[in-house]
C-alpha atoms as a PDB file:
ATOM      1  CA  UNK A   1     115.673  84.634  93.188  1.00  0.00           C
ATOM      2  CA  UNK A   2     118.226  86.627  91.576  1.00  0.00           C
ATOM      3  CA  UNK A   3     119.398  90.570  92.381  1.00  0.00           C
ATOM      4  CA  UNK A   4     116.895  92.000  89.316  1.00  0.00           C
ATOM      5  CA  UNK A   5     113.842  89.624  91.016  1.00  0.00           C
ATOM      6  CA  UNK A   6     113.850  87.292  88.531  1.00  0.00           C
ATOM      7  CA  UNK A   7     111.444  84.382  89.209  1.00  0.00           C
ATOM      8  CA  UNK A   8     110.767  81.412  86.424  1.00  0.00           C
ATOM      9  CA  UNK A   9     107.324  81.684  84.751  1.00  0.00           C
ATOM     10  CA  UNK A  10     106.929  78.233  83.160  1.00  0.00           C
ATOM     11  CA  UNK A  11     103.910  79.311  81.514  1.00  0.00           C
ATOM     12  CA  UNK A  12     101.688  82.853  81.291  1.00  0.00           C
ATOM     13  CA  UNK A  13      97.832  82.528  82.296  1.00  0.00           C
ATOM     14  CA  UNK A  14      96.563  84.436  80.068  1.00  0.00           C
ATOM     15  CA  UNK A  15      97.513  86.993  77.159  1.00  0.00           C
ATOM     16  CA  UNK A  16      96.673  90.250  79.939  1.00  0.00           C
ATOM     17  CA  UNK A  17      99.370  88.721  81.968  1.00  0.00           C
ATOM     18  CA  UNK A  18     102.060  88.270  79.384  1.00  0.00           C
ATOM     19  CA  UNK A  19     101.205  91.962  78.126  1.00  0.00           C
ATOM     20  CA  UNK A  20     101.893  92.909  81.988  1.00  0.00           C
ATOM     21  CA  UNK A  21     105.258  91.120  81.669  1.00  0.00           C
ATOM     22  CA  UNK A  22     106.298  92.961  78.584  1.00  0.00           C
ATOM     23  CA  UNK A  23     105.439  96.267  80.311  1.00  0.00           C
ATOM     24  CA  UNK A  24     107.508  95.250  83.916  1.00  0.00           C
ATOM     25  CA  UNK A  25     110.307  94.149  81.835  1.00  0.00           C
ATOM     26  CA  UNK A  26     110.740  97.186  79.653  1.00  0.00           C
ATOM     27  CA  UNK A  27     110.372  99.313  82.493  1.00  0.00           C
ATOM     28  CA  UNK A  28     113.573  97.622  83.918  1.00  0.00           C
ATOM     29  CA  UNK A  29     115.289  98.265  80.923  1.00  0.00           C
ATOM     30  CA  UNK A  30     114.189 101.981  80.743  1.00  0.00           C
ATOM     31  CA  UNK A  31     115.690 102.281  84.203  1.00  0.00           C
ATOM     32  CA  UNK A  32     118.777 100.795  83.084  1.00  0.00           C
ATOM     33  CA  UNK A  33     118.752  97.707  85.755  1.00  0.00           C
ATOM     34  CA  UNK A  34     118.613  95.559  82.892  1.00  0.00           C
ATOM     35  CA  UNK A  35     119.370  95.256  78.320  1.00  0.00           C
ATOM     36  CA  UNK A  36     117.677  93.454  75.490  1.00  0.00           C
ATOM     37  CA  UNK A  37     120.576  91.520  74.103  1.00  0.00           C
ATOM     38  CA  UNK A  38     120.427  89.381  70.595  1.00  0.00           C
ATOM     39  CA  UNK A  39     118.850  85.785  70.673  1.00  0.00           C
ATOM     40  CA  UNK A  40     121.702  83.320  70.070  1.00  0.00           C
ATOM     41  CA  UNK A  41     119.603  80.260  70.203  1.00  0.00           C
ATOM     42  CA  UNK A  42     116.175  79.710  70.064  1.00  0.00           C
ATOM     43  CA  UNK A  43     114.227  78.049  72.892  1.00  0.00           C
ATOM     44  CA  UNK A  44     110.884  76.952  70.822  1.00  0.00           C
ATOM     45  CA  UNK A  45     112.063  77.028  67.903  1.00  0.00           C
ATOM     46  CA  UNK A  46     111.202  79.343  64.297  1.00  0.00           C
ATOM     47  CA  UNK A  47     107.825  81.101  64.541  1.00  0.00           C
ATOM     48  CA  UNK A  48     107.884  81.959  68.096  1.00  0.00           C
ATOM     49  CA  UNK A  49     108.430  85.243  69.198  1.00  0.00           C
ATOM     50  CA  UNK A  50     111.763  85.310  71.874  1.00  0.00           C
ATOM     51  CA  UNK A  51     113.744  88.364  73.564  1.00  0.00           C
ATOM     52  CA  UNK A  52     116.830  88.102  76.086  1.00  0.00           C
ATOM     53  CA  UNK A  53     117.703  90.206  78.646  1.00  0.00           C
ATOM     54  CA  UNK A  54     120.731  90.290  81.130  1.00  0.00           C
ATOM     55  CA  UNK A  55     120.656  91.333  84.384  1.00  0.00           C
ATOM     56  CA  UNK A  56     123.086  94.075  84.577  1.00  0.00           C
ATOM     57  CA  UNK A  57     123.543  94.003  88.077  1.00  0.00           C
ATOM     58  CA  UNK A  58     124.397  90.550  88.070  1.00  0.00           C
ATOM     59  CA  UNK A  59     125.619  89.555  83.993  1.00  0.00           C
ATOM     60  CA  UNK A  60     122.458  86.783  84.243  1.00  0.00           C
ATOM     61  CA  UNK A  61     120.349  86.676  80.809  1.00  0.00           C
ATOM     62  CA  UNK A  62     116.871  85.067  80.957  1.00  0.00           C
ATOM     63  CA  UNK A  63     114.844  84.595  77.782  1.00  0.00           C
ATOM     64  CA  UNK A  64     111.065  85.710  77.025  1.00  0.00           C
ATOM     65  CA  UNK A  65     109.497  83.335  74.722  1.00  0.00           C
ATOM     66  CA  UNK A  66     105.856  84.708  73.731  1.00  0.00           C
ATOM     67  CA  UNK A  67     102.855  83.042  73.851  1.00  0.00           C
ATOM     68  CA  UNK A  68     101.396  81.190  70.579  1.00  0.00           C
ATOM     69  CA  UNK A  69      98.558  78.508  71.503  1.00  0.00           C
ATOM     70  CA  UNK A  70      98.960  76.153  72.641  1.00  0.00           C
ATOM     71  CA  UNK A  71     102.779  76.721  74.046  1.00  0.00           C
ATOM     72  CA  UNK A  72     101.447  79.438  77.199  1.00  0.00           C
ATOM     73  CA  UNK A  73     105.112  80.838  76.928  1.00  0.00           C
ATOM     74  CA  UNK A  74     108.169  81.373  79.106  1.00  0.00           C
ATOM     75  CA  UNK A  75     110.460  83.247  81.110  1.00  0.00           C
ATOM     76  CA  UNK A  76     113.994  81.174  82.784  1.00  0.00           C
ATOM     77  CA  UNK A  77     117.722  81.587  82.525  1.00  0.00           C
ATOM     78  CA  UNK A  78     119.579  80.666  79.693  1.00  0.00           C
ATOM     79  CA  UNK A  79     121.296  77.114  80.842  1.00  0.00           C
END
């Protein structure tokens, strides 16, 4: 686990959880512990939705891929 609380989510169980995500995550951005940055390469691809954020506290980005069926979508570090 990282200093933000960052945990890999291979796949969302359903869309109520990934809208919960969205919400956690933006919080942490509206408290300034973390920032959207720009997608420099995509993870699944064209047609699926995909955000990054870094970890201000400690420079880490992680990418948000949404879900489109049947890929359940992702959150992980950028390797």
């Amino acid at each position: 686990m990282n200093k933000c609380n960052w945990e890999v989510i291979d796949e969302f169980l359903s869309p109520q959880e990934y809208e919960r995500f969205v919400a956690w995550i933006t919080d942490q951005v509206s408290a300034g512990m973390v920032e959207q940055v720009p997608v420099q390469e995509s993870y699944a691809g064209p047609g699926f939705e995909e955000k990054w954020f870094r970890c201000i506290v400690e420079s880490e980005t992680w990418r948000l891929v949404s879900p489109q069926v049947p890929f359940r979508g992702y959150w992980g570090p950028i390797e």
